[in-house]
C-alpha atoms as a PDB file:
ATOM      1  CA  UNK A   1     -58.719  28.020  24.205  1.00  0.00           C
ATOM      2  CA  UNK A   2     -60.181  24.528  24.330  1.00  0.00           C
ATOM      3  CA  UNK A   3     -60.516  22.866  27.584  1.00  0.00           C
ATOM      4  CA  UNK A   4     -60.395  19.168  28.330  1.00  0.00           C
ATOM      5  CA  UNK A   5     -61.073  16.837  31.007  1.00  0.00           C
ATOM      6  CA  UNK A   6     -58.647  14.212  32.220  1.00  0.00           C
ATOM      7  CA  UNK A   7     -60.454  10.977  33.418  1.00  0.00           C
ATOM      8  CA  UNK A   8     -60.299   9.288  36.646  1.00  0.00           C
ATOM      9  CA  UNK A   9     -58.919   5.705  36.653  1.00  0.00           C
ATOM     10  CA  UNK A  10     -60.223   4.100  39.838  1.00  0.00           C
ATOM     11  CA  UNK A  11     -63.774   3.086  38.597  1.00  0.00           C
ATOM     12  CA  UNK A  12     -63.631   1.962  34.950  1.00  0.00           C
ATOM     13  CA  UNK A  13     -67.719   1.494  35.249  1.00  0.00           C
ATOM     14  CA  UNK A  14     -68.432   4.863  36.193  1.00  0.00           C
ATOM     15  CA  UNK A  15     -66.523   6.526  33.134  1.00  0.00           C
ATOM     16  CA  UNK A  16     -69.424   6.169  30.477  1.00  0.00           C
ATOM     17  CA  UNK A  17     -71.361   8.993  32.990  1.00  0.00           C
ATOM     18  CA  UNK A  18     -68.233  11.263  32.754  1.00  0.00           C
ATOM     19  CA  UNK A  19     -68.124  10.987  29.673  1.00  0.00           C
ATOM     20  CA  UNK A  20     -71.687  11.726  28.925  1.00  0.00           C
ATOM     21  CA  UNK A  21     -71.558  14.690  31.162  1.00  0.00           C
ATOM     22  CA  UNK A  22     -68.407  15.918  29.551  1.00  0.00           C
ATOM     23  CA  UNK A  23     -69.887  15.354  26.322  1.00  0.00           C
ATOM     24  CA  UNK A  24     -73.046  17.676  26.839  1.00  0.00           C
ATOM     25  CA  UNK A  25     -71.060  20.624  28.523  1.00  0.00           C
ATOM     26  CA  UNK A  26     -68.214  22.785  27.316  1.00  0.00           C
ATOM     27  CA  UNK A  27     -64.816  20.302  27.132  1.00  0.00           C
ATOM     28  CA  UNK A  28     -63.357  19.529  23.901  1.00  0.00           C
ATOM     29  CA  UNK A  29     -61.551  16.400  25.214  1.00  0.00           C
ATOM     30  CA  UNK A  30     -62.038  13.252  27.300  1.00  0.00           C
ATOM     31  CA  UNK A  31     -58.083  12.023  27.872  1.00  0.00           C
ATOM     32  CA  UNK A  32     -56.889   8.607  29.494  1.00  0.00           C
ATOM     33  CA  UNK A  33     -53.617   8.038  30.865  1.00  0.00           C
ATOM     34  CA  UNK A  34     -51.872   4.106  30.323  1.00  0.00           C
ATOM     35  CA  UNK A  35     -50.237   1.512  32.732  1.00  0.00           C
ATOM     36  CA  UNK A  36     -49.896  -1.529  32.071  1.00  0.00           C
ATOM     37  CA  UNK A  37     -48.945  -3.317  35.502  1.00  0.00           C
ATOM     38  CA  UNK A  38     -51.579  -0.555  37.179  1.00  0.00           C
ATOM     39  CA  UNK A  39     -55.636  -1.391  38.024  1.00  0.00           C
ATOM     40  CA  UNK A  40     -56.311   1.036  35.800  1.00  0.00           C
ATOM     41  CA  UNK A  41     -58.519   0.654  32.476  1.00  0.00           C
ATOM     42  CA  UNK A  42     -56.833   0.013  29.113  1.00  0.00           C
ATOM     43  CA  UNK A  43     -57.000   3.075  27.006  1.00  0.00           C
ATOM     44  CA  UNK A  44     -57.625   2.222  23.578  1.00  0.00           C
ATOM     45  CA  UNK A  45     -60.257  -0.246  24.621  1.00  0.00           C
ATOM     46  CA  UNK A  46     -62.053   1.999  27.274  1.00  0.00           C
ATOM     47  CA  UNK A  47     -61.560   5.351  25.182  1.00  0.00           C
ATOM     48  CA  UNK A  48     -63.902   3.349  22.227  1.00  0.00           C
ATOM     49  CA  UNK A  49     -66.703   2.617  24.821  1.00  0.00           C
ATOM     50  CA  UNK A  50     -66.843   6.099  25.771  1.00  0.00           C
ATOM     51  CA  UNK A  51     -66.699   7.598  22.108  1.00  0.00           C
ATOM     52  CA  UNK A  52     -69.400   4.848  20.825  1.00  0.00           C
ATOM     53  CA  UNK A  53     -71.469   6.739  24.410  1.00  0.00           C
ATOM     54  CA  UNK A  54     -70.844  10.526  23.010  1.00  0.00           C
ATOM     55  CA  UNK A  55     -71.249  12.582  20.013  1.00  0.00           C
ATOM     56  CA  UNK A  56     -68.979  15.299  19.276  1.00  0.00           C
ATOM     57  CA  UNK A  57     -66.004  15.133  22.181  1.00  0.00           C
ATOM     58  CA  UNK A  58     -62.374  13.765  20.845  1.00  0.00           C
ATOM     59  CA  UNK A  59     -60.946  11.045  23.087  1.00  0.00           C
ATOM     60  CA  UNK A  60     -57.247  10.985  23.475  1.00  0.00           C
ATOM     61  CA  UNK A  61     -54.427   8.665  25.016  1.00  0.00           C
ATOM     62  CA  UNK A  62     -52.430  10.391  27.629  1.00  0.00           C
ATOM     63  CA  UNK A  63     -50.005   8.990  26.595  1.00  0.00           C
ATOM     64  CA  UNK A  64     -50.114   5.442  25.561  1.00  0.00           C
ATOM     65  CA  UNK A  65     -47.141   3.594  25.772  1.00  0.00           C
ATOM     66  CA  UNK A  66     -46.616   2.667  22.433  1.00  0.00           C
ATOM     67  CA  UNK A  67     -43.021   0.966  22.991  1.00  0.00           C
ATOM     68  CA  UNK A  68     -44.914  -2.098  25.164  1.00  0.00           C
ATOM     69  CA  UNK A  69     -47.296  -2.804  22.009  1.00  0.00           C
ATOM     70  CA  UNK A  70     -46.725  -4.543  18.676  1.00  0.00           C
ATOM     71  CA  UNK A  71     -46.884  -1.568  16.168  1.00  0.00           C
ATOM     72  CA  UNK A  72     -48.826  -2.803  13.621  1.00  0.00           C
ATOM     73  CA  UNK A  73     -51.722  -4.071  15.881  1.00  0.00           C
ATOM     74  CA  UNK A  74     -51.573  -0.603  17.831  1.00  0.00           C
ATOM     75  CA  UNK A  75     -51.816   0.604  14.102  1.00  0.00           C
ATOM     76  CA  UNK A  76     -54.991  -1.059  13.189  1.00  0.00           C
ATOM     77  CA  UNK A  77     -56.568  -0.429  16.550  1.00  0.00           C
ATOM     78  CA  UNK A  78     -55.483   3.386  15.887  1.00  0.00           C
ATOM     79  CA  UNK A  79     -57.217   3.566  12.830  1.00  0.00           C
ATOM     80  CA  UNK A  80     -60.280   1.786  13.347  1.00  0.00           C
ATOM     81  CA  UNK A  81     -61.156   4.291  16.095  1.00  0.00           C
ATOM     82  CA  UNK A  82     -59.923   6.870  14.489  1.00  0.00           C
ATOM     83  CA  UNK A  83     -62.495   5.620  11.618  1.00  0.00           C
ATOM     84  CA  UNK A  84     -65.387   4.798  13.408  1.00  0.00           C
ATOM     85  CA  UNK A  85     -65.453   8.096  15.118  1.00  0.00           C
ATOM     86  CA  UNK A  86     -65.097  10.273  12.089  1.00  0.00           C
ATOM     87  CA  UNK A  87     -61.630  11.688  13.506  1.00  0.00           C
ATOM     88  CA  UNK A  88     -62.243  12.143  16.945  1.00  0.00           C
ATOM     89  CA  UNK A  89     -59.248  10.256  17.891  1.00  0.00           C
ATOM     90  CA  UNK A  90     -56.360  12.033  19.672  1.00  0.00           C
ATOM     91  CA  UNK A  91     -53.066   9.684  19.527  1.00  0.00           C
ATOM     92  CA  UNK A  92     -50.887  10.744  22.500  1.00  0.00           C
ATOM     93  CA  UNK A  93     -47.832   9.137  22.870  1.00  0.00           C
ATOM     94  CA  UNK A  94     -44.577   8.175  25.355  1.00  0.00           C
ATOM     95  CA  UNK A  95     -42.436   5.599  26.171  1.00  0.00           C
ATOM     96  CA  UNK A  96     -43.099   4.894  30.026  1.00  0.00           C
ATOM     97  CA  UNK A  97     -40.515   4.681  32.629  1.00  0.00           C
ATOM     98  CA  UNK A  98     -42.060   2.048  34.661  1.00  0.00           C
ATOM     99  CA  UNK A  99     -39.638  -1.441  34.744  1.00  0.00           C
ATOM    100  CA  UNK A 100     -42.518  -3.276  36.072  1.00  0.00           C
ATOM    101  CA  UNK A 101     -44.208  -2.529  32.255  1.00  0.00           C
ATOM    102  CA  UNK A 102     -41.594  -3.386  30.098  1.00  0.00           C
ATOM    103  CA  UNK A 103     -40.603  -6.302  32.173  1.00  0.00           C
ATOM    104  CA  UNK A 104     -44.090  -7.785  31.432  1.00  0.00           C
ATOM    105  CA  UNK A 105     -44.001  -6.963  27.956  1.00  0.00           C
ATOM    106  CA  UNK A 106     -40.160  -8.281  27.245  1.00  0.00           C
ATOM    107  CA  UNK A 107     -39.632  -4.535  26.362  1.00  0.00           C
ATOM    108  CA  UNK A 108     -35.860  -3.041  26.627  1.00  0.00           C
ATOM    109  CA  UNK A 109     -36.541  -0.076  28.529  1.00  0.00           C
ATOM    110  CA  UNK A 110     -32.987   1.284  27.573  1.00  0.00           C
ATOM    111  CA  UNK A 111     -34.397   1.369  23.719  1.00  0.00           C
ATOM    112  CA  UNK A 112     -37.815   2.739  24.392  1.00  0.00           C
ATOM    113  CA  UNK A 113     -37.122   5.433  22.566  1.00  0.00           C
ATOM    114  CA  UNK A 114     -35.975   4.297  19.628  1.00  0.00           C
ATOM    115  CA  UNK A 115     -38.461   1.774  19.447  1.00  0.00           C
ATOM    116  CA  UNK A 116     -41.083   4.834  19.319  1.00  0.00           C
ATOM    117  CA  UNK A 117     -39.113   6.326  16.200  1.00  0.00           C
ATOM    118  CA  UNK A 118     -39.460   2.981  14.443  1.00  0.00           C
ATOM    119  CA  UNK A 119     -42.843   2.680  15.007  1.00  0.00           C
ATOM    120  CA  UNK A 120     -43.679   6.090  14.029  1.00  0.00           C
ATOM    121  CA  UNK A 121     -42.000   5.596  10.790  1.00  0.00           C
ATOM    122  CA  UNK A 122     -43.884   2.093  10.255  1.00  0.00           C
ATOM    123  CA  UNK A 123     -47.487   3.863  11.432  1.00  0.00           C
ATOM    124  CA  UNK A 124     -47.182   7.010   9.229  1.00  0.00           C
ATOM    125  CA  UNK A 125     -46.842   4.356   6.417  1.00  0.00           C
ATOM    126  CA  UNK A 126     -49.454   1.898   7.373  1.00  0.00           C
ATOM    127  CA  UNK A 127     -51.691   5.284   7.726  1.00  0.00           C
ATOM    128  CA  UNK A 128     -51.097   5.991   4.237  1.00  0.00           C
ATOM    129  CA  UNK A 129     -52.043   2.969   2.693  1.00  0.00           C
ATOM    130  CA  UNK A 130     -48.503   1.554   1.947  1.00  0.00           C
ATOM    131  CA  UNK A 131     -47.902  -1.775   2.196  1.00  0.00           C
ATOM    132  CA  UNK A 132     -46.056  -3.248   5.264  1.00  0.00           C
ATOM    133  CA  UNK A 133     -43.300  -4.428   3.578  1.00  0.00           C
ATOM    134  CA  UNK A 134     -41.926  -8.009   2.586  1.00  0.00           C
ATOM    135  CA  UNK A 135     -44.552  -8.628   0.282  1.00  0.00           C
ATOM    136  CA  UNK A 136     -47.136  -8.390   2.482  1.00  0.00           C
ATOM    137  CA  UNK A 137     -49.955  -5.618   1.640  1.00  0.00           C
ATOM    138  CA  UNK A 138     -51.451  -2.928   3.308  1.00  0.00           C
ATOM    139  CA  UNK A 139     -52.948  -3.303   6.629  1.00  0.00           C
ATOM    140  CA  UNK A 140     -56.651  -1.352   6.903  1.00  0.00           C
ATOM    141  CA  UNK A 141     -58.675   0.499   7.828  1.00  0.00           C
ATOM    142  CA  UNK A 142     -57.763   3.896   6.406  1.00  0.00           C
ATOM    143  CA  UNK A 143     -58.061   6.587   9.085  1.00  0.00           C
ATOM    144  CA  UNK A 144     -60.700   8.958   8.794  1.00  0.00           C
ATOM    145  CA  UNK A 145     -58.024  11.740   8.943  1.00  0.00           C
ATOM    146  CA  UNK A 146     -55.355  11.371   6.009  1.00  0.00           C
ATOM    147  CA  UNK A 147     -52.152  10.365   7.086  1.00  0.00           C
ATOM    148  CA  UNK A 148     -53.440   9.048  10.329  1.00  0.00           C
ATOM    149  CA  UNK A 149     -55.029  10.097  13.479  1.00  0.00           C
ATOM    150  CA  UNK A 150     -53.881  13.563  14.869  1.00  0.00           C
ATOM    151  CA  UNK A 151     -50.724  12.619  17.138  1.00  0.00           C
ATOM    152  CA  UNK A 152     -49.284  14.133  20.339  1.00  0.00           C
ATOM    153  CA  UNK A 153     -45.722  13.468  22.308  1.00  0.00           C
ATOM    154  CA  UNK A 154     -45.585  13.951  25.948  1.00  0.00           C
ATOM    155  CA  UNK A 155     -41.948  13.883  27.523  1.00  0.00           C
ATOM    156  CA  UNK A 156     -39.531  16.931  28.982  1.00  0.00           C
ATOM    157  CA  UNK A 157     -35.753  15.879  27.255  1.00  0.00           C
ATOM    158  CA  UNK A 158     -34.721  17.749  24.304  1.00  0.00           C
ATOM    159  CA  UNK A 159     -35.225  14.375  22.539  1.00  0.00           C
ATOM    160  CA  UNK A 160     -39.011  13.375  23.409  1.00  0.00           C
ATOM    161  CA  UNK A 161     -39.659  16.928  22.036  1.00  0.00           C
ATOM    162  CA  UNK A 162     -37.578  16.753  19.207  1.00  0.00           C
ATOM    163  CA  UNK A 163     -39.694  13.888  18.377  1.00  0.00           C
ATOM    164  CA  UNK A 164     -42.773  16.232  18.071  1.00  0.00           C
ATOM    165  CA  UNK A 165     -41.380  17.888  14.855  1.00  0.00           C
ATOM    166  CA  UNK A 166     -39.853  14.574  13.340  1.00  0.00           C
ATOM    167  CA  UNK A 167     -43.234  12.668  13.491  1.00  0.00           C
ATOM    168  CA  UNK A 168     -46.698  14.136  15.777  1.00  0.00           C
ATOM    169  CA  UNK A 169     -48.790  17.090  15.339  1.00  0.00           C
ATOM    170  CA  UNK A 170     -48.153  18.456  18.824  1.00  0.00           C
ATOM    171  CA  UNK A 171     -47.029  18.507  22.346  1.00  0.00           C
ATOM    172  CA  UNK A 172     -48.391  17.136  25.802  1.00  0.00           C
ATOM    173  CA  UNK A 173     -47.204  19.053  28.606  1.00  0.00           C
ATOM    174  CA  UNK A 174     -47.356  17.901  31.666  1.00  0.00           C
ATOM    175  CA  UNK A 175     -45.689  20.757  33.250  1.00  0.00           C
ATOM    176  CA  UNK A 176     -47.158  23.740  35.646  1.00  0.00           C
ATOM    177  CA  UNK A 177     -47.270  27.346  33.660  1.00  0.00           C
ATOM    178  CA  UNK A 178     -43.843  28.365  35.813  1.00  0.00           C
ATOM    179  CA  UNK A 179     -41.587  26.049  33.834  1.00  0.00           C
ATOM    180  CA  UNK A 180     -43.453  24.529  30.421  1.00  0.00           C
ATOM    181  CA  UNK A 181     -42.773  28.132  28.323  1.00  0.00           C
ATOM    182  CA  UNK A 182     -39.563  26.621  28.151  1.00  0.00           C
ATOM    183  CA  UNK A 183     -40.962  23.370  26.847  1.00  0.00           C
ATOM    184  CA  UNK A 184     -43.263  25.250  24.466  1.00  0.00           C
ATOM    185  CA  UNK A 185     -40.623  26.946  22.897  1.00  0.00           C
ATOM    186  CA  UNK A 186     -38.414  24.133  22.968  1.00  0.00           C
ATOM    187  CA  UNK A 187     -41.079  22.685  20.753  1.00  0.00           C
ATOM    188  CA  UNK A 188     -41.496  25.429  18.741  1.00  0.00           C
ATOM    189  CA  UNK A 189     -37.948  25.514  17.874  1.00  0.00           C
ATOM    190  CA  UNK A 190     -37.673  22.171  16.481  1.00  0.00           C
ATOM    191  CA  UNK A 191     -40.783  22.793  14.686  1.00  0.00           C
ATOM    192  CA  UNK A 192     -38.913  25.225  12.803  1.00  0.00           C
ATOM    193  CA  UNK A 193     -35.780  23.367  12.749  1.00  0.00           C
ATOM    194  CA  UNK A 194     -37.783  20.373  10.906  1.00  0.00           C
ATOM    195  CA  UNK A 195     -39.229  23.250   8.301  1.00  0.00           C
ATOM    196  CA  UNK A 196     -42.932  22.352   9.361  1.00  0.00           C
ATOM    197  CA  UNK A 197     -45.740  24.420   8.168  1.00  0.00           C
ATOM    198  CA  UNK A 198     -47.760  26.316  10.907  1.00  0.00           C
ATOM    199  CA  UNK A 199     -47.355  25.700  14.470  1.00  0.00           C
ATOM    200  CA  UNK A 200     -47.386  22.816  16.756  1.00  0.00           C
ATOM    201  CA  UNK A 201     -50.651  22.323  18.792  1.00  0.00           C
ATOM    202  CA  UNK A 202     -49.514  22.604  22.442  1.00  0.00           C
ATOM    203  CA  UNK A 203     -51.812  21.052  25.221  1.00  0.00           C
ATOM    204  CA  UNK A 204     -51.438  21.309  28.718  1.00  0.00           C
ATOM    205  CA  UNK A 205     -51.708  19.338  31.554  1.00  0.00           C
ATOM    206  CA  UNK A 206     -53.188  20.434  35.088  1.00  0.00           C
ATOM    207  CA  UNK A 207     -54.252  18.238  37.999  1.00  0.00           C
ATOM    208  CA  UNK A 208     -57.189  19.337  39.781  1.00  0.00           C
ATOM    209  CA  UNK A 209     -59.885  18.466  42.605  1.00  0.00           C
ATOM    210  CA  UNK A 210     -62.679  20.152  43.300  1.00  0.00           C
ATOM    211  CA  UNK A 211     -65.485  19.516  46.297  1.00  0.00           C
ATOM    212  CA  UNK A 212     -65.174  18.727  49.696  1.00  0.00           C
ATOM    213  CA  UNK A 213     -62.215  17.649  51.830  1.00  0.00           C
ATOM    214  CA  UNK A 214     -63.058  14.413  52.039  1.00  0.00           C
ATOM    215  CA  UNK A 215     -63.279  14.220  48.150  1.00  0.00           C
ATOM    216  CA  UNK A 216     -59.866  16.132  47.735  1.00  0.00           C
ATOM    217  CA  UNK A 217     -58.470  14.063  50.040  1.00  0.00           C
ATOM    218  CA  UNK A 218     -59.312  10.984  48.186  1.00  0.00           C
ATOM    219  CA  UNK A 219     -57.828  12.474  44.651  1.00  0.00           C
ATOM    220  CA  UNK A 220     -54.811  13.371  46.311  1.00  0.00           C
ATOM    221  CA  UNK A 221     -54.416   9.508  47.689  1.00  0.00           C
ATOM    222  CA  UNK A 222     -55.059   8.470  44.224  1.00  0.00           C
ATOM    223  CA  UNK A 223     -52.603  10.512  42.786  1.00  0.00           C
ATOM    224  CA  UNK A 224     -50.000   9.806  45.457  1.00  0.00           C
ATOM    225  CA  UNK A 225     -50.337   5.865  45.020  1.00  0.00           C
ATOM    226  CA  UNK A 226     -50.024   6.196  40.922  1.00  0.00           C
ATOM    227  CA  UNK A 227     -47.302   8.327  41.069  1.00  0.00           C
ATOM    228  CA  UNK A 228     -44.928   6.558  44.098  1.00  0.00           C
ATOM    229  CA  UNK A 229     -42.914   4.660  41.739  1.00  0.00           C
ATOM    230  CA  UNK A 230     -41.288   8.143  40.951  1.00  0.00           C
ATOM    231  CA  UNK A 231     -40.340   9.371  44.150  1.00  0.00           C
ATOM    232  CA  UNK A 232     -41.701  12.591  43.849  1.00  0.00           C
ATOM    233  CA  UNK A 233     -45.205  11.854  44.508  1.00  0.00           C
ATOM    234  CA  UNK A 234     -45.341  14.272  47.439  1.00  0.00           C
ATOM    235  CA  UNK A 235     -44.011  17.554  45.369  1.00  0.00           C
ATOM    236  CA  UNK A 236     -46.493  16.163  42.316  1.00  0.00           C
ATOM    237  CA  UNK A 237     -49.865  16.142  44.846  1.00  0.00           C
ATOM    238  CA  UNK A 238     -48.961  19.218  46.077  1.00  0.00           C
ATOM    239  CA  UNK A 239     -49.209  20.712  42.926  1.00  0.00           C
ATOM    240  CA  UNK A 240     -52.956  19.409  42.698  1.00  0.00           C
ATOM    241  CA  UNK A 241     -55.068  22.546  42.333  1.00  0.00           C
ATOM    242  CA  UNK A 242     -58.275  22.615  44.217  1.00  0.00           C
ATOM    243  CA  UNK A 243     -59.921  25.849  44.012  1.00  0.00           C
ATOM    244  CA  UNK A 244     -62.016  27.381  41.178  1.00  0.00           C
ATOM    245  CA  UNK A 245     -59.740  30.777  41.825  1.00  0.00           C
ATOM    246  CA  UNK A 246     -56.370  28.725  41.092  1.00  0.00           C
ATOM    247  CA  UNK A 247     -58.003  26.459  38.874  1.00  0.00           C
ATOM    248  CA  UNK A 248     -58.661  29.473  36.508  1.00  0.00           C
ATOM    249  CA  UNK A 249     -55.595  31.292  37.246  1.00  0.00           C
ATOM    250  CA  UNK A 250     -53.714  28.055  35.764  1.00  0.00           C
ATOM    251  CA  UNK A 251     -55.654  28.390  32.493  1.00  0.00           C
ATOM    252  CA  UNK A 252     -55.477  31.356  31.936  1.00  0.00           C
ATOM    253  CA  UNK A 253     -51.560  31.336  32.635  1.00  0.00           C
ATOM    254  CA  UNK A 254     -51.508  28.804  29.449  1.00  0.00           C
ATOM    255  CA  UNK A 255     -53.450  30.883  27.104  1.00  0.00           C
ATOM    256  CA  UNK A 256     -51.037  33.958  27.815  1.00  0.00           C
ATOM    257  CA  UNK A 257     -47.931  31.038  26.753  1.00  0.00           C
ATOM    258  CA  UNK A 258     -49.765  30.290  23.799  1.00  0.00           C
ATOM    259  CA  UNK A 259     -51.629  26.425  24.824  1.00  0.00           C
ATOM    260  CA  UNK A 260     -54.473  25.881  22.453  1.00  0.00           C
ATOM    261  CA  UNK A 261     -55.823  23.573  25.091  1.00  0.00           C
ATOM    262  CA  UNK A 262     -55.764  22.696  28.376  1.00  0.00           C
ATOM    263  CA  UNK A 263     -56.589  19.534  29.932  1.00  0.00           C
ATOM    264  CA  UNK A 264     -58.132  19.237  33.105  1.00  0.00           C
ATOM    265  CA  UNK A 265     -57.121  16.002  35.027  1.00  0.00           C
ATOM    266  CA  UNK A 266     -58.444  14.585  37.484  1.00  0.00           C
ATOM    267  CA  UNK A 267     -57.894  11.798  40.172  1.00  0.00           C
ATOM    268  CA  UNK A 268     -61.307  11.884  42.584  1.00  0.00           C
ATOM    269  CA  UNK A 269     -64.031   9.454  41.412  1.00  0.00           C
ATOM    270  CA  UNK A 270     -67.000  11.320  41.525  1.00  0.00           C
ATOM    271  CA  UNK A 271     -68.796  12.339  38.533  1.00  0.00           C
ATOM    272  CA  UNK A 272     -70.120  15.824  40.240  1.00  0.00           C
ATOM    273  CA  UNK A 273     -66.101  16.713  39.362  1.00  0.00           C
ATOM    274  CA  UNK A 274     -67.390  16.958  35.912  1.00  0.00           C
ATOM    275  CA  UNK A 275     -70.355  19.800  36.897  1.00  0.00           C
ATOM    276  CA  UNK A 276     -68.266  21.893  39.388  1.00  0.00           C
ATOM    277  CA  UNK A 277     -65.577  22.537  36.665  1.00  0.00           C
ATOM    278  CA  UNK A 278     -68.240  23.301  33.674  1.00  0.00           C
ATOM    279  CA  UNK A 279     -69.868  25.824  36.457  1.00  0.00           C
ATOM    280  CA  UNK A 280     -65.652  26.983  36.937  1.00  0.00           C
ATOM    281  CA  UNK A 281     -65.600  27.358  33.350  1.00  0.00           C
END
């Protein structure tokens, strides 16, 4: 099982040494999570500094919101990365649930959803070289993967997953190994149900710190101030594994439900979190 490393958002400069430490151990992954009224880095934009730093690890969006962008920039920018890193691109996607970012963005957050459907029907055709539509052409560059970059849904309703079968490639779970089996299948099912060859590719999500106190009590305050707007920040830090023994015991609880990777994610700043968990590994 592949295993992925979920980047830090506190220190945008800092980033290009995670991901060149990432890139010369043994993660398959560098993933970047997406606010827009956040200090946090934007993803498309950051995630093509770090690939143009590294040589062989994909760079994904976890998630992007795609419903605050116009969907025929977001699928230009898509492709170009997608082209200029011969296919290391990883297109995670969700619709949000912050007002503060659709507010900004003149976004109905009551039609997020079917905003996403939309633009995953107008992407899969800009992908393919079809023409937008209304006599204007096609809008380049082709993808270095046919059909478009490899694409992910994150999301825990019936209808976020649905939308795995209807238009990705696979699932994002953000869920610990006690309850996402349940989400697996769920995805599975619909998989089935939408007479898709093969299997979806299921990737899991686990938050970790690893180090001193001090430096798990710093990723735990980072977590807890991204995640207040939900009210459950308190039950999602304490969650936060922060031992090699549970850190391990996590993964290899997703390989026995069937993830084909897990990603690793992390909220302390330091770039030593990179070395402790390729010596856990």
């Amino acid at each position: 099982m592949n295993v992925g490393i979920g980047l830090p958002i506190g220190d945008p400069a800092a980033l290009l040494t995670w991901a060149r430490r990432a890139d010369a151990g043994p993660f398959s992954t560098l993933g970047l999570l997406d606010r827009l009224v956040y200090d946090n880095p934007e993803p498309l934009v950051a995630l093509a500094v770090l690939a143009g730093a590294t040589s062989r690890i994909r760079v994904q969006t976890e998630v992007l919101l795609a419903p605050l962008r116009d969907t025929a920039l977001l699928a230009k920018q898509a492709a170009t990365l997608d082209r200029m890193t011969d296919g290391r691109l990883v297109l995670g996607l969700g619709i949000g649930g912050r007002d503060d970012d659709h507010q900004v963005t003149g976004v109905d957050k009551h039609t997020r959803g079917r905003r996403l459907d939309e633009q995953m029907a107008m992407m899969r055709r800009l992908w393919s070289g079809e023409p937008y539509g209304d006599g204007v052409g096609p809008i380049g560059p082709a993808p270095a993967r046919p059909g478009g970059p490899e694409v992910l849904f994150g999301g825990f309703r019936p209808a976020a997953i649905e939308r795995v079968a209807r238009w990705g490639d696979g699932f994002l779970a953000a869920a610990a190994p006690s309850w996402a089996g349940d989400l697996f299948e769920t995805a599975r099912r619909f998989w089935k149900e939408y007479d898709r060859d093969g299997e979806p590719r299921i990737v899991a999500q686990i938050n970790v710190a690893l180090g001193t106190d001090d430096q798990v009590h710093d990723a735990r305050a980072n977590m807890h101030a991204y995640y207040t707007f939900t009210g459950t920040a308190d039950r999602m830090v304490d969650g936060m594994l922060t031992t090699p023994a549970g850190i391990r015991e996590a993964i290899a609880a997703f390989a026995d439900l069937g993830a084909d990777e897990v990603m690793l994610y992390c909220y302390g700043l330091g770039p030593d979190q990179v070395d402790r968990l390729a010596d856990l590994l």
